[in-house]
Protein backbone atom coordinates (compact mmCIF):
# COMPACT_ATOMS: atom_id res chain seq x y z
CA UNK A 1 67.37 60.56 94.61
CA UNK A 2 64.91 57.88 94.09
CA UNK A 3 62.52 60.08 95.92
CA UNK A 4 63.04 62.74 93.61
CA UNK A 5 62.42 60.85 90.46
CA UNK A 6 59.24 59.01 91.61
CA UNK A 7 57.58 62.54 92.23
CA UNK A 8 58.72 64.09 89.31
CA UNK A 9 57.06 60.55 87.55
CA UNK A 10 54.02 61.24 89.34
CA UNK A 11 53.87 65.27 87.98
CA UNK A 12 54.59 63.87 84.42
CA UNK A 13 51.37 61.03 84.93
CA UNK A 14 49.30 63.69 86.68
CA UNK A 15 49.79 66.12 83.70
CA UNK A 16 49.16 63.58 81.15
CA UNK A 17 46.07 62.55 82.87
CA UNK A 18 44.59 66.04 82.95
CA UNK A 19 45.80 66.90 79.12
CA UNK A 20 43.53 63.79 78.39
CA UNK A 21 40.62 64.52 80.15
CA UNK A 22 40.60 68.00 78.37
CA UNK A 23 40.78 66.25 75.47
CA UNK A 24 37.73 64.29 76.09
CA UNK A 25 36.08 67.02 77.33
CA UNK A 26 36.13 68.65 73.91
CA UNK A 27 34.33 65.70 72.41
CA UNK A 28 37.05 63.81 71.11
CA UNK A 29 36.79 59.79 71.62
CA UNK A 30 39.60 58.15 73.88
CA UNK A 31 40.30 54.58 73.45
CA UNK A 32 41.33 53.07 77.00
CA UNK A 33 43.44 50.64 75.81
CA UNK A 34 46.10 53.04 73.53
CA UNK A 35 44.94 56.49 74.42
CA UNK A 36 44.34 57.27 71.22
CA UNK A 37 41.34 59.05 69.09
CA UNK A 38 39.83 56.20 67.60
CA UNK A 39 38.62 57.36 63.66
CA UNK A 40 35.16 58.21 63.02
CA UNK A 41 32.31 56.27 60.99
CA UNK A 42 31.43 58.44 58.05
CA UNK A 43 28.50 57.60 55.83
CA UNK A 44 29.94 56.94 52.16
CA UNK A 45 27.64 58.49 49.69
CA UNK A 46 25.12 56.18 47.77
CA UNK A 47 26.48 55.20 44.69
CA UNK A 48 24.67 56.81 41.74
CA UNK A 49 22.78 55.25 39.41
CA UNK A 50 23.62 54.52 35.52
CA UNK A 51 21.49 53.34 32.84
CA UNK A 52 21.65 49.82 32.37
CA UNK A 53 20.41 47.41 29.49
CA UNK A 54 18.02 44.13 29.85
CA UNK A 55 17.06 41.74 26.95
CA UNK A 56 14.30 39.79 26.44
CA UNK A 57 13.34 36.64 24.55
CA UNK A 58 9.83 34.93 23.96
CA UNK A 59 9.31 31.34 25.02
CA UNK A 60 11.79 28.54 25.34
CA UNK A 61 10.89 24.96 25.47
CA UNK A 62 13.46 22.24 24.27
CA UNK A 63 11.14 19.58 22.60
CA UNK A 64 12.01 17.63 19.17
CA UNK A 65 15.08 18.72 17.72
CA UNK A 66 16.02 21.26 20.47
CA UNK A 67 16.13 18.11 22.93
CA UNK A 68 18.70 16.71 20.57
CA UNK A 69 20.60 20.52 20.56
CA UNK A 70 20.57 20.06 24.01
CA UNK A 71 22.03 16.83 24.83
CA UNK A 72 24.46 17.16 22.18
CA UNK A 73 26.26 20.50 23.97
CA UNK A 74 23.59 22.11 26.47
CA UNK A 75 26.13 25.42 26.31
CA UNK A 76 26.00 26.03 22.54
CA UNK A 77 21.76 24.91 22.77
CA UNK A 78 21.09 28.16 22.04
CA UNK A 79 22.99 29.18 19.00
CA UNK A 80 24.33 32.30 17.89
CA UNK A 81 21.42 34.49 19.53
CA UNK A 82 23.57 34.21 22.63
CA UNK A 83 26.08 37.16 21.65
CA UNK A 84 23.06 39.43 21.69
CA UNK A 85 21.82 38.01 24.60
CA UNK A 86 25.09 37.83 26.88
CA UNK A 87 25.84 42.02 25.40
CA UNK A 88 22.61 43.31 28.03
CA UNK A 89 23.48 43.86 31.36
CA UNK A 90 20.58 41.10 32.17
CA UNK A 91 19.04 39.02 30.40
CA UNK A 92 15.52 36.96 30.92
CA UNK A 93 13.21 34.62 28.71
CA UNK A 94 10.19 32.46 29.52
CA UNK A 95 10.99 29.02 30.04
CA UNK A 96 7.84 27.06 28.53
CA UNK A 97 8.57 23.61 30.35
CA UNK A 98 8.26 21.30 33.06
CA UNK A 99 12.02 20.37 34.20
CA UNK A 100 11.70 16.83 34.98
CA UNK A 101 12.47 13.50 33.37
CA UNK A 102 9.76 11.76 34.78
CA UNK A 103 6.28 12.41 36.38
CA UNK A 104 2.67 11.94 34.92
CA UNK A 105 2.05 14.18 31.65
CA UNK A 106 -1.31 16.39 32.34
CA UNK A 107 -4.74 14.61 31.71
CA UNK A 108 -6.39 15.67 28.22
CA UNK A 109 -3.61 17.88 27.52
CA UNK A 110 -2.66 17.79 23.75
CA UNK A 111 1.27 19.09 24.20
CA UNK A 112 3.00 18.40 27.00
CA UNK A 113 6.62 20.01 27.50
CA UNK A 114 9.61 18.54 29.86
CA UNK A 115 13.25 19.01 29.76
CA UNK A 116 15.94 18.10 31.60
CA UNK A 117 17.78 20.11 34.41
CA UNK A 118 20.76 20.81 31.65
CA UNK A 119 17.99 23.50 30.56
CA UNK A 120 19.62 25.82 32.98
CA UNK A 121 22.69 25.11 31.97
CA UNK A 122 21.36 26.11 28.49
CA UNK A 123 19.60 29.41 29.27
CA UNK A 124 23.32 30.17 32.06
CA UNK A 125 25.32 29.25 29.39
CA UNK A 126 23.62 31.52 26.70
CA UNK A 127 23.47 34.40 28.83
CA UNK A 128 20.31 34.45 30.22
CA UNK A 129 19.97 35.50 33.95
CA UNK A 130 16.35 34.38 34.63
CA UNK A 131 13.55 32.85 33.52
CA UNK A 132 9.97 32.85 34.11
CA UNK A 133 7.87 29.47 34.61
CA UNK A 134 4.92 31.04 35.09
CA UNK A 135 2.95 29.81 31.78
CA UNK A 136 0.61 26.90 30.68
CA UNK A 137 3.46 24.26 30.93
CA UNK A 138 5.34 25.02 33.84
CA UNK A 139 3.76 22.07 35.72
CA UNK A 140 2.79 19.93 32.19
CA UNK A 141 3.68 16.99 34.37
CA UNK A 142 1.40 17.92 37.64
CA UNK A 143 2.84 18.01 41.22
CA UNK A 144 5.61 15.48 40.61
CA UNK A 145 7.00 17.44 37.81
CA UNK A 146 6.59 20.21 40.27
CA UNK A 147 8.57 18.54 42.93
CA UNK A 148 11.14 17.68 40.09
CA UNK A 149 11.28 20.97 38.46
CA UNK A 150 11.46 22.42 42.72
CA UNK A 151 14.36 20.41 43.28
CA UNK A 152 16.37 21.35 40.58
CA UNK A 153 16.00 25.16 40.70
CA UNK A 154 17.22 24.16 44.69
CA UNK A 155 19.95 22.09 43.18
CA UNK A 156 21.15 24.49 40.27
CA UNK A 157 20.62 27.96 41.92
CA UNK A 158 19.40 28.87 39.08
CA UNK A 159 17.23 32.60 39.14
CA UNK A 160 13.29 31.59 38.39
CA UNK A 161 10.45 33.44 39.13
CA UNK A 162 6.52 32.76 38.78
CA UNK A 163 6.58 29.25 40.76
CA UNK A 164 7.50 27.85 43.98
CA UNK A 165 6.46 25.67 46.84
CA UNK A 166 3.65 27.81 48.04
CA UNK A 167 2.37 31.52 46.92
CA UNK A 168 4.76 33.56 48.84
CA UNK A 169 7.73 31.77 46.76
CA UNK A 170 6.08 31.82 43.56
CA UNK A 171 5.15 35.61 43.33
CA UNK A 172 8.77 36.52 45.43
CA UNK A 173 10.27 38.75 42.81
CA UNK A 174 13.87 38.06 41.80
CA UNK A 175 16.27 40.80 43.10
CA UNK A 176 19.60 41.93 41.92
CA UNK A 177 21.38 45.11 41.67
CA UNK A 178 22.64 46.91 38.07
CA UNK A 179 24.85 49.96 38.01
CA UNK A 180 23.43 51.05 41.18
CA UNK A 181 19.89 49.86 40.03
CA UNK A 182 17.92 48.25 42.76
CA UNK A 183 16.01 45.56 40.30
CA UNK A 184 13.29 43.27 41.16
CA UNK A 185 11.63 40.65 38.58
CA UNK A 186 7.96 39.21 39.05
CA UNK A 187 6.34 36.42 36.73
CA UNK A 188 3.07 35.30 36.79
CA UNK A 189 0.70 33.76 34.14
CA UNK A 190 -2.63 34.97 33.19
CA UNK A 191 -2.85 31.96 30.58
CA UNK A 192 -3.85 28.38 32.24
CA UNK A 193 -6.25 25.51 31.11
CA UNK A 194 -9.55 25.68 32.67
CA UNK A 195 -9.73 22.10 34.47
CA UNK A 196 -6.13 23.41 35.83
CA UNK A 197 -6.44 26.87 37.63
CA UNK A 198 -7.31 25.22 41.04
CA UNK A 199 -4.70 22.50 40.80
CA UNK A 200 -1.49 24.97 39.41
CA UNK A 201 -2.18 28.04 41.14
CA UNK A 202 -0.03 28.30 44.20
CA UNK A 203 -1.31 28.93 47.62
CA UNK A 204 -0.32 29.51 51.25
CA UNK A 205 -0.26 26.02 51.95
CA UNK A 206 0.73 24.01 48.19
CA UNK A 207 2.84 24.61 45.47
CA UNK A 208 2.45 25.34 42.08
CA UNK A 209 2.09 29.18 39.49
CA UNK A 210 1.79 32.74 40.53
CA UNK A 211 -1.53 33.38 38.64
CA UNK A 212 -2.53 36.72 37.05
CA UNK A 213 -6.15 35.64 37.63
CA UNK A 214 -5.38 35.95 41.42
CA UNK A 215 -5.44 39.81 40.24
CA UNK A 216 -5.10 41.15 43.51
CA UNK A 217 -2.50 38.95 44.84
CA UNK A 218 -0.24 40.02 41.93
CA UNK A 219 -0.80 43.66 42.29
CA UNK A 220 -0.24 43.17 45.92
CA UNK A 221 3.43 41.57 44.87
CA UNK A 222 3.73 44.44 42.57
CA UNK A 223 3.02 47.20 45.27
CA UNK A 224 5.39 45.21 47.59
CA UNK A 225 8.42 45.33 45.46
CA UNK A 226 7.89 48.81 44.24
CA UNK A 227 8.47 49.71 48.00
CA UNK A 228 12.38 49.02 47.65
CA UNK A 229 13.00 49.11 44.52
CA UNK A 230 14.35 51.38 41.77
CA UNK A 231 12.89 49.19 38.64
CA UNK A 232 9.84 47.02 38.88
CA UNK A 233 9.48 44.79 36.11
CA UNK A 234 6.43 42.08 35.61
CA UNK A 235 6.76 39.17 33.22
CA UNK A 236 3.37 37.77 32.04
CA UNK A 237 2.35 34.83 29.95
CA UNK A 238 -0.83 36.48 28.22
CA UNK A 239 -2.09 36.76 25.17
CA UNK A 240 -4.49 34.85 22.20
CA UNK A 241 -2.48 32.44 20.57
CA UNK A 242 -2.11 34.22 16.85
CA UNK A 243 -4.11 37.10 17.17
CA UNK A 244 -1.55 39.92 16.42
CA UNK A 245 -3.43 42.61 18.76
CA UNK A 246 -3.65 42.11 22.37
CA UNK A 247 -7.00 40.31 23.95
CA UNK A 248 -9.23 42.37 26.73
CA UNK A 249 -8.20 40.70 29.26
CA UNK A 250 -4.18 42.03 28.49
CA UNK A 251 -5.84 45.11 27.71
CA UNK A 252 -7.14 45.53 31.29
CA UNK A 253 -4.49 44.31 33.20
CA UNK A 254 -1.56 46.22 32.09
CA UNK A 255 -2.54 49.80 33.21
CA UNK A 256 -3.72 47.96 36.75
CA UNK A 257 -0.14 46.69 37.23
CA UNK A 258 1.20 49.81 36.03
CA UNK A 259 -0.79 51.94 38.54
CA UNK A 260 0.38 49.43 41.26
CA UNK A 261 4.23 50.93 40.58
CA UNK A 262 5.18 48.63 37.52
CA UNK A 263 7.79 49.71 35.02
CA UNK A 264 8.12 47.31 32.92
CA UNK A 265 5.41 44.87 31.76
CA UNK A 266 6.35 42.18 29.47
CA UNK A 267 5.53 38.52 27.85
CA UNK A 268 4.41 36.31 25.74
CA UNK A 269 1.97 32.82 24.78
CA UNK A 270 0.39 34.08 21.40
CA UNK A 271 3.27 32.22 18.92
CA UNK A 272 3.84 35.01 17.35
CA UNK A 273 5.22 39.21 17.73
CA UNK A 274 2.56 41.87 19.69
CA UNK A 275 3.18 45.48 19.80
CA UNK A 276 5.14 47.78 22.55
CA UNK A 277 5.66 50.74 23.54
CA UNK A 278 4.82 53.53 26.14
CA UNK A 279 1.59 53.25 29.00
CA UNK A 280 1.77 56.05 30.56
CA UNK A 281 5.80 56.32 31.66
CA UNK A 282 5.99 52.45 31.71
CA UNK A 283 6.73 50.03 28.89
CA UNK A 284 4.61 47.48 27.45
CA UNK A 285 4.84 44.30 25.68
CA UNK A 286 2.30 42.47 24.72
CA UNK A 287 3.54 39.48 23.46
CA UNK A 288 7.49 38.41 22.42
CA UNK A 289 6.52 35.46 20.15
CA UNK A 290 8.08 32.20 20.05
CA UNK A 291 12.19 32.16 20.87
CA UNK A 292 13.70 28.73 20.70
CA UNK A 293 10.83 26.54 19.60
CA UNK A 294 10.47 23.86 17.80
CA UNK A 295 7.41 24.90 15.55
CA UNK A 296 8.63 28.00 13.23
CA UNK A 297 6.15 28.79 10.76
CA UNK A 298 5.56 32.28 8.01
CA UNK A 299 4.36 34.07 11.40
CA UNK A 300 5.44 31.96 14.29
CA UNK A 301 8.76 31.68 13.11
CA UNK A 302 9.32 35.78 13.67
CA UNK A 303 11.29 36.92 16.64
CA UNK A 304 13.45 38.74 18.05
CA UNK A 305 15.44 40.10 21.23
CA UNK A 306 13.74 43.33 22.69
CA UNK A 307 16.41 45.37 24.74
CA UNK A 308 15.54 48.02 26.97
CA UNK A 309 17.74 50.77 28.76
CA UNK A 310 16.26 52.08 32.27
CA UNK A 311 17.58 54.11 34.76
CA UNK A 312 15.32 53.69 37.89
CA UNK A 313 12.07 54.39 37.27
CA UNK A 314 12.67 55.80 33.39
CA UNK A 315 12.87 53.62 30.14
CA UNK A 316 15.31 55.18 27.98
CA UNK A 317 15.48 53.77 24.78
CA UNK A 318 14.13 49.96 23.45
CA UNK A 319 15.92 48.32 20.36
CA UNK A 320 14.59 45.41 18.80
CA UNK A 321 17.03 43.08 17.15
CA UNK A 322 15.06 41.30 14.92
CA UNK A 323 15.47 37.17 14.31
CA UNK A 324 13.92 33.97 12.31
CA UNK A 325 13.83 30.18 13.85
CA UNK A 326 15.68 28.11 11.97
CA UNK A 327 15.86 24.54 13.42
CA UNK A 328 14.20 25.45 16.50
CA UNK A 329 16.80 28.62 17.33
CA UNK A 330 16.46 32.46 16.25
CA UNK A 331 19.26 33.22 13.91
CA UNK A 332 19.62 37.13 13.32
CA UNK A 333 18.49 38.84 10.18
CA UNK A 334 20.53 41.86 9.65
CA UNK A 335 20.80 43.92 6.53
CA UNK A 336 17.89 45.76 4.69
CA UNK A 337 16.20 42.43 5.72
CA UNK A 338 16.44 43.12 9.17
CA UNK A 339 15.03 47.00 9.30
CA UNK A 340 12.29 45.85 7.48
CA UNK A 341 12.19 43.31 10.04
CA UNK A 342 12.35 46.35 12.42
CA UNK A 343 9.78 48.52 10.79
CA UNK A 344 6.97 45.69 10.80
CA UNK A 345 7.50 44.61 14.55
CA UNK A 346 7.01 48.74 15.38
CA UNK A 347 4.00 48.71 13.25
CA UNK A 348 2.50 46.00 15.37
CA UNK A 349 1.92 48.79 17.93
CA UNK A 350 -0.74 50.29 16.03
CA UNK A 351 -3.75 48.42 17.74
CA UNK A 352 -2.17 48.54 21.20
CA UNK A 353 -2.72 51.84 22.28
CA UNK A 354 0.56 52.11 23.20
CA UNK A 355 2.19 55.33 22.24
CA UNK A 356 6.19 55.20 21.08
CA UNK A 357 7.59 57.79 23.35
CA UNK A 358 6.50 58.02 27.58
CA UNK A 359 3.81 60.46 28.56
């Protein structure tokens, strides 16, 4: 009897075994342990992209009365111009300080510009997602500003771009990914004092600003990024403080960082608005004017939030939402106020050579 059974076990195993190796033979995957198919990796389709927005602002510093703004409530620093800000998908501004406390203010220098690390808190808190350092006060307090102002980015993870502790950090382009966008942020300065170009510019070996007048470095950072990326955008501090048409040396570089696969090329330094619009199939601005600042004059006290919507490679559509500092912060002007404000900042295009629809 027992006889019986164990052969008729062994027929049953023997079948099994030979069911399973036909199995296999036919390409289908047996898992040892269960004898099981085990499921199949299947590639999931790449997400597609959608348009997405970014807004930018001209230059922050927090001197004078925005120092007192910002110690009072560093999250409400920024004042009302926040709602427009925090509505973009990103949002970026050039942030026209040192962050440190202490250090050695620059020799000869007539302004000097510092703020505390709450700045970040400030520009985070207002909606702002990164800022550019790039600029003619990013190290107004020399290397131990630097090491200050180093420290606290490490300290705050807060997004900068256009400085670091050698050139590879300081022209690394920020990175994130919008609505399937691939997105990657470069700042550099093209402004810097004379009897400062060899100290601030960054190297392979000492920190300090990604310089525009290292041309080819920048368009090499430009190239780089356009390699992986689906927008390429290039922040500049540039410009001829309060000439209202942009200077030769703007003029020259924007179709050269163009060609090298940027986007978007934006910025600011002059104090007050430049023109934009169309080089080519990229967008241009010259020059965003003052933001939150404590000096707000008939011309310098003009600004606004430019907002751009891109998909990949294309700029869809800009808006300007047009503002006046009051008390060191842009307050909106809306009403038949604010299209005229409108209409003048799109006449400032008129000496660019900037066109108001791409090629």
């Amino acid at each position: 009897m027992l006889r019986g059974v164990k052969s008729n076990l062994v027929t049953v195993i023997v079948l099994a075994v030979l069911a399973l190796g036909c199995s296999a033979a036919e390409g289908e995957p047996v898992s040892e342990s269960s004898g099981e198919s085990e499921p199949t990796a299947t590639a999931s389709p790449k997400p597609e992209r959608e348009p997405y927005t970014i807004a930018f602002g001209g230059d922050v510093h927090f001197e004078g009365v925005l120092r007192t703004r910002l110690d009072a409530n560093p999250r409400t620093a920024l004042g009302s111009i926040a709602k427009v800000l925090s509505r973009a998908d990103l949002a970026m501004v050039n942030l026209e300080t040192a962050v440190t406390t202490g250090g050695t203010p620059a020799p000869g220098k007539q302004y000097t510009f510092r703020a505390p690390a709450t700045a970040f808190t400030a520009l985070k808190a207002a909606g702002v997602d990164v800022a550019s350092m790039a600029n003619n006060h990013g190290m107004d307090y020399m290397d131990s500003g630097l090491q200050d102002t180093l420290a606290a980015i490490k300290r705050t993870k807060y997004p900068i771009v256009g400085i670091g502790k050698n050139a590879a950090e300081a022209y690394r382009p920020w990175r994130t990914t919008v609505n399937g966008n691939r997105v990657a942020i470069i700042g550099a300065t093209q402004v810097l004092d004379a009897e400062f170009i060899s100290a601030w510019t960054a190297t392979s070996s000492k920190g300090g600003l990604a310089s525009a007048k290292e041309e080819g470095r920048l368009l090499q950072a430009v190239r780089q990024a356009r390699k992986n990326s689906d927008t390429v955008i290039v922040h500049l501090h540039w410009g001829t403080e309060l000439q209202k048409c942009p200077n030769e040396a703007q003029r020259s570089l924007a179709p050269k960082l163009v060609e090298a696969g940027a986007d978007v090329v934006v910025g600011g330094h002059a104090h007050i608005l430049l023109g934009a619009g169309y080089l080519g199939k990229s967008y241009v601005s010259y020059g965003l004017g003052n933001f939150v600042f404590y000096n707000w004059g008939p011309d310098t006290g003009q600004t606004g939030v430019l907002t751009l919507t891109i998909n990949g490679r294309r700029v869809l559509k800009d808006q300007w939402t047009p503002a006046r500092i009051n008390g060191g912060i842009p307050v909106q002007v809306t009403g038949s106020a604010g299209r005229q404000a409108t209409a003048n900042w799109r006449a400032l295009r008129g000496c660019t050579g900037l066109t108001a629809k791409p090629a």
